[in-house]
C-alpha atoms as a PDB file:
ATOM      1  CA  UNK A   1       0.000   0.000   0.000  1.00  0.00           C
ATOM      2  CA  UNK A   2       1.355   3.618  -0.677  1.00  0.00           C
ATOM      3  CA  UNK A   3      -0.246   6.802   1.150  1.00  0.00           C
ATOM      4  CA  UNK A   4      -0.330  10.139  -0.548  1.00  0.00           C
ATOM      5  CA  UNK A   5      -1.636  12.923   1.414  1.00  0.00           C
ATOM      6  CA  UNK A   6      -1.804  16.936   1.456  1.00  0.00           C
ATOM      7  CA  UNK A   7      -4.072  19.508   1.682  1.00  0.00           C
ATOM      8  CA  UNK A   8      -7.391  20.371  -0.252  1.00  0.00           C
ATOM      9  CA  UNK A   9      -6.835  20.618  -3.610  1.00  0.00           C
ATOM     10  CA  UNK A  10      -3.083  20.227  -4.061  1.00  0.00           C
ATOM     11  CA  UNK A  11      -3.232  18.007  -6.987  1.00  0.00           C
ATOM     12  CA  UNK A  12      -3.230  14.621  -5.020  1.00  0.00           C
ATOM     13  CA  UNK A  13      -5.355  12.858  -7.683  1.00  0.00           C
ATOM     14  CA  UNK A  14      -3.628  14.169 -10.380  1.00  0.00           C
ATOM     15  CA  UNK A  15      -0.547  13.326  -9.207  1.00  0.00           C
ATOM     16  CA  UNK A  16      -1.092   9.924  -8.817  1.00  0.00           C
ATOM     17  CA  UNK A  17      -2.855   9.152 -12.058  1.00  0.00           C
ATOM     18  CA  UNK A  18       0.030  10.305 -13.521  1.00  0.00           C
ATOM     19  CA  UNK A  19       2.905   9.078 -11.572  1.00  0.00           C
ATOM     20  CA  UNK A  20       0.865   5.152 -11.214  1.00  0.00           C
ATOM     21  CA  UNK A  21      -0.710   5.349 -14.422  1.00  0.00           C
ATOM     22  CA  UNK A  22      -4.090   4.702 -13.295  1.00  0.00           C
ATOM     23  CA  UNK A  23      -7.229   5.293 -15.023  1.00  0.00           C
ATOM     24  CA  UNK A  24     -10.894   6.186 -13.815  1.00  0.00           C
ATOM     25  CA  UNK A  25     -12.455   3.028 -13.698  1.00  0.00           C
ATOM     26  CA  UNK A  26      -9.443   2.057 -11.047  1.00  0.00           C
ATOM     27  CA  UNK A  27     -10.122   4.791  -8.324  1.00  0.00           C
ATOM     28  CA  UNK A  28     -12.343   4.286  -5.756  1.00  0.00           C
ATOM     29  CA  UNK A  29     -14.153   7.371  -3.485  1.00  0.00           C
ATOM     30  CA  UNK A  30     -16.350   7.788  -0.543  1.00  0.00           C
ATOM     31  CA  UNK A  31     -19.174   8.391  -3.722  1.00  0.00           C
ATOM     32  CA  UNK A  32     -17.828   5.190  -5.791  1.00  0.00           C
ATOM     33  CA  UNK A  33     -17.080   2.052  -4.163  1.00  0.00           C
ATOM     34  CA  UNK A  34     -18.049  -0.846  -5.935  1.00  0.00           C
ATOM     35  CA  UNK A  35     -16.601  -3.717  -4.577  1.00  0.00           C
ATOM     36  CA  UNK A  36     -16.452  -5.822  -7.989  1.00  0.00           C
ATOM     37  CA  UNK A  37     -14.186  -3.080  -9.374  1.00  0.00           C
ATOM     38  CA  UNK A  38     -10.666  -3.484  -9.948  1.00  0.00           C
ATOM     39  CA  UNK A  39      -9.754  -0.531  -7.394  1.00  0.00           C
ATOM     40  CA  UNK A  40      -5.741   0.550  -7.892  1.00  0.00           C
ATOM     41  CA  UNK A  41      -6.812   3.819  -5.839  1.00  0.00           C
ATOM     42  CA  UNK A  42      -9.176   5.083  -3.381  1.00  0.00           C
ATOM     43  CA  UNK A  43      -9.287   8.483  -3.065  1.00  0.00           C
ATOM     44  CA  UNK A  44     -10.780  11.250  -0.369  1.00  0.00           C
ATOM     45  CA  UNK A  45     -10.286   8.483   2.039  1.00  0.00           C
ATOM     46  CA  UNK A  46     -10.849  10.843   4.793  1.00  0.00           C
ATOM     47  CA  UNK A  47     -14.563  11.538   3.513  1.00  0.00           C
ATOM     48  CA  UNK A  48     -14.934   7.279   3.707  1.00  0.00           C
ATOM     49  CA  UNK A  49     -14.235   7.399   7.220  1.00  0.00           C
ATOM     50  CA  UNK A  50     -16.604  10.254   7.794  1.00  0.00           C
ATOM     51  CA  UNK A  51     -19.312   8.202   6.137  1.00  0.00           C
ATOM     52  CA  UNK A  52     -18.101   5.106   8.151  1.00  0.00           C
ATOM     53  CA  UNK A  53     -18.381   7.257  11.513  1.00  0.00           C
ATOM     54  CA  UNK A  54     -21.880   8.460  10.903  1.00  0.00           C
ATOM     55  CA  UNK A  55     -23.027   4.283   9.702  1.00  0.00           C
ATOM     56  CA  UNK A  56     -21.793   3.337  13.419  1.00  0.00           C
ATOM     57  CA  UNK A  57     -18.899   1.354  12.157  1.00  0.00           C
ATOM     58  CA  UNK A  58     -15.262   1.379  13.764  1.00  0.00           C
ATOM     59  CA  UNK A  59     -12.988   3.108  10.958  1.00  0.00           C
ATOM     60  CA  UNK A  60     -10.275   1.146  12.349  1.00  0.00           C
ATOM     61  CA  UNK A  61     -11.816  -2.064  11.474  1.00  0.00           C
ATOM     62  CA  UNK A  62     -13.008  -1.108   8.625  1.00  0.00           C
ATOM     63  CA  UNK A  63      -9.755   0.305   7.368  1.00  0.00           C
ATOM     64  CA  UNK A  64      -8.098  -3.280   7.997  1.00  0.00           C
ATOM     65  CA  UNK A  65     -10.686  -4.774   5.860  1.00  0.00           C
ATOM     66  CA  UNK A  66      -9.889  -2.119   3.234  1.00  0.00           C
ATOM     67  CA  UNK A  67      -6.314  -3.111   3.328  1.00  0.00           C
ATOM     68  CA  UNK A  68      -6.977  -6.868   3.308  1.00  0.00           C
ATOM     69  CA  UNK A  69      -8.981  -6.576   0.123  1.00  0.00           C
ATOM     70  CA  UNK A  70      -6.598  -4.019  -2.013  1.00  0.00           C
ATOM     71  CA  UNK A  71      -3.327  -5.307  -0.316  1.00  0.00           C
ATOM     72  CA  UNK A  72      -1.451  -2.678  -3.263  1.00  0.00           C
ATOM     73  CA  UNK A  73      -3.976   0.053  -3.229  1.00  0.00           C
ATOM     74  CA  UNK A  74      -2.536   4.223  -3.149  1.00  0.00           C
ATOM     75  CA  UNK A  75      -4.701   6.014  -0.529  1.00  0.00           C
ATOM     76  CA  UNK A  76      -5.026   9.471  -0.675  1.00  0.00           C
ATOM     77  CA  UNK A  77      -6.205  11.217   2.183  1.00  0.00           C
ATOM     78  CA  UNK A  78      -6.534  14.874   3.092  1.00  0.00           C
ATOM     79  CA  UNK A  79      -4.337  16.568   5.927  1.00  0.00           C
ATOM     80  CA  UNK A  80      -7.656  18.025   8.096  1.00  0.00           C
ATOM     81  CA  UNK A  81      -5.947  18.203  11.443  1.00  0.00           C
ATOM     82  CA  UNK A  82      -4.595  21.736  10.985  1.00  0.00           C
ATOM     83  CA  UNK A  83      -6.055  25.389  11.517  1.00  0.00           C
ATOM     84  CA  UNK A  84      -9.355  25.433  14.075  1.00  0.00           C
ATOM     85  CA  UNK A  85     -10.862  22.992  16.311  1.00  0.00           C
ATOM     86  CA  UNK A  86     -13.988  22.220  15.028  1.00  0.00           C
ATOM     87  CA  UNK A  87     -17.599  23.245  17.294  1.00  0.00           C
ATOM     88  CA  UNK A  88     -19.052  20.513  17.136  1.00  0.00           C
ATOM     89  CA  UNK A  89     -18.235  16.951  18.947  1.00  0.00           C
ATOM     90  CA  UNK A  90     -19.207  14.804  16.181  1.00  0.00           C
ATOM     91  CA  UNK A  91     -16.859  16.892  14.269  1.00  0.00           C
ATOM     92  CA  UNK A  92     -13.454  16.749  16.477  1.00  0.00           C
ATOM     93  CA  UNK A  93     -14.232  12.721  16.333  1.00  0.00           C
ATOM     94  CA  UNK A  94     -13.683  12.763  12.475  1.00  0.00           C
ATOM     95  CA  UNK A  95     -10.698  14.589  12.901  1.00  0.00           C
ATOM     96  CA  UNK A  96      -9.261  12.860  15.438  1.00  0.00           C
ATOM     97  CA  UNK A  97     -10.367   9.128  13.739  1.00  0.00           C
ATOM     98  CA  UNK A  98      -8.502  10.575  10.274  1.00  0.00           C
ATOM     99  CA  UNK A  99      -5.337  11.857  12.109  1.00  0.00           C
ATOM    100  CA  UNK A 100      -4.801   8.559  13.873  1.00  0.00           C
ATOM    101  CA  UNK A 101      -5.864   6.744  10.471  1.00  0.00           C
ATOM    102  CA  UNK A 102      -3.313   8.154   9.096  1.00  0.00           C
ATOM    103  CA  UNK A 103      -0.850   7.676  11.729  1.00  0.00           C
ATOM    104  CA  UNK A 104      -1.551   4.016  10.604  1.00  0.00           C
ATOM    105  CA  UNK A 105      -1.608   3.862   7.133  1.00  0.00           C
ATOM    106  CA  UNK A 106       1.939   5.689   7.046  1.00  0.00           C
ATOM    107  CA  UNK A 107       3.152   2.932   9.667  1.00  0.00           C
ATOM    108  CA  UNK A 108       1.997  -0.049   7.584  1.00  0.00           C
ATOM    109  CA  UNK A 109       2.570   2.028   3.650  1.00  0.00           C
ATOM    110  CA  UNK A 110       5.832   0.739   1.575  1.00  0.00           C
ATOM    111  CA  UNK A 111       5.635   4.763   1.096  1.00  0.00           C
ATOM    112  CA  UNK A 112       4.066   8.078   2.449  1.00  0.00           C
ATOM    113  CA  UNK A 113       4.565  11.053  -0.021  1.00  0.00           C
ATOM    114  CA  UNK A 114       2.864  14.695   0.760  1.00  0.00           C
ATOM    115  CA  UNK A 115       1.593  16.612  -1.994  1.00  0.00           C
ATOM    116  CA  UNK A 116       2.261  20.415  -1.837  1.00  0.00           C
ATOM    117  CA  UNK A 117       0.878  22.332  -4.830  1.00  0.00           C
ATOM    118  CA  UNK A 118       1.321  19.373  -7.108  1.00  0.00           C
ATOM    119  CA  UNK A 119       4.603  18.662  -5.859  1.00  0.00           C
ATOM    120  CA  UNK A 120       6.109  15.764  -4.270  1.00  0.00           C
ATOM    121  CA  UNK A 121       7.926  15.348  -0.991  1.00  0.00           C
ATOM    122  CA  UNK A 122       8.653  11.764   0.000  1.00  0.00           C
ATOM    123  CA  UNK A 123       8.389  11.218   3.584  1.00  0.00           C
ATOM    124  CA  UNK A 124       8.830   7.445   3.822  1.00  0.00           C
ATOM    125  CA  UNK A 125      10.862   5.663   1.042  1.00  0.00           C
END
């Protein structure tokens, strides 16, 4: 598994249909996620565990399953842990479920790489 992350609109996607060569019909979202589909990608990952919070399932778990499934899959996930505490409680629990997500996926990813305006920075080789 590889783990590209970054801010809103940065060029994530982009980047890695270019750099992996991956088309449409391989990339997987919280709107699009047909399990029959041959899913090289999943992208706005951080959305899927929203939508997994508000069904009542553990994103943890659920994540493990993910990564069972699509043993090679990229996941791109925005960085939403920076700039103001959210209000709400239901809110902070999102943030806090995709920051330690992500803690996870960059322990168990081959590679982490950070998009910054379309630009890469490898953090794990």
């Amino acid at each position: 598994m590889k783990f590209v992350i970054g801010g809103e609109s940065q060029g994530k996607l982009e980047y890695v249909i270019k750099k992996y060569d991956i088309s449409e019909e391989n990339i997987a979202d919280e709107k699009n996620t047909d399990p029959e589909k041959n899913i090289r990608c999943i992208n706005n990952y951080h959305l899927i565990i929203k939508s997994i919070i508000e069904n009542g399932r553990d994103p943890y778990e659920e994540t493990l399953k993910i990564l069972e499934r699509y043993p090679d899959v990229i996941v791109i996930m925005n960085e939403i842990g920076n700039g103001i505490v959210p209000l709400r409680k239901e809110d902070r629990r999102w943030r806090e479920e995709v920051g330690n997500i992500g803690c996870f996926l960059a322990e168990k990813a081959e590679s982490v790489e950070r998009i910054f305006c379309g630009i890469a920075v490898n953090i794990k080789p």
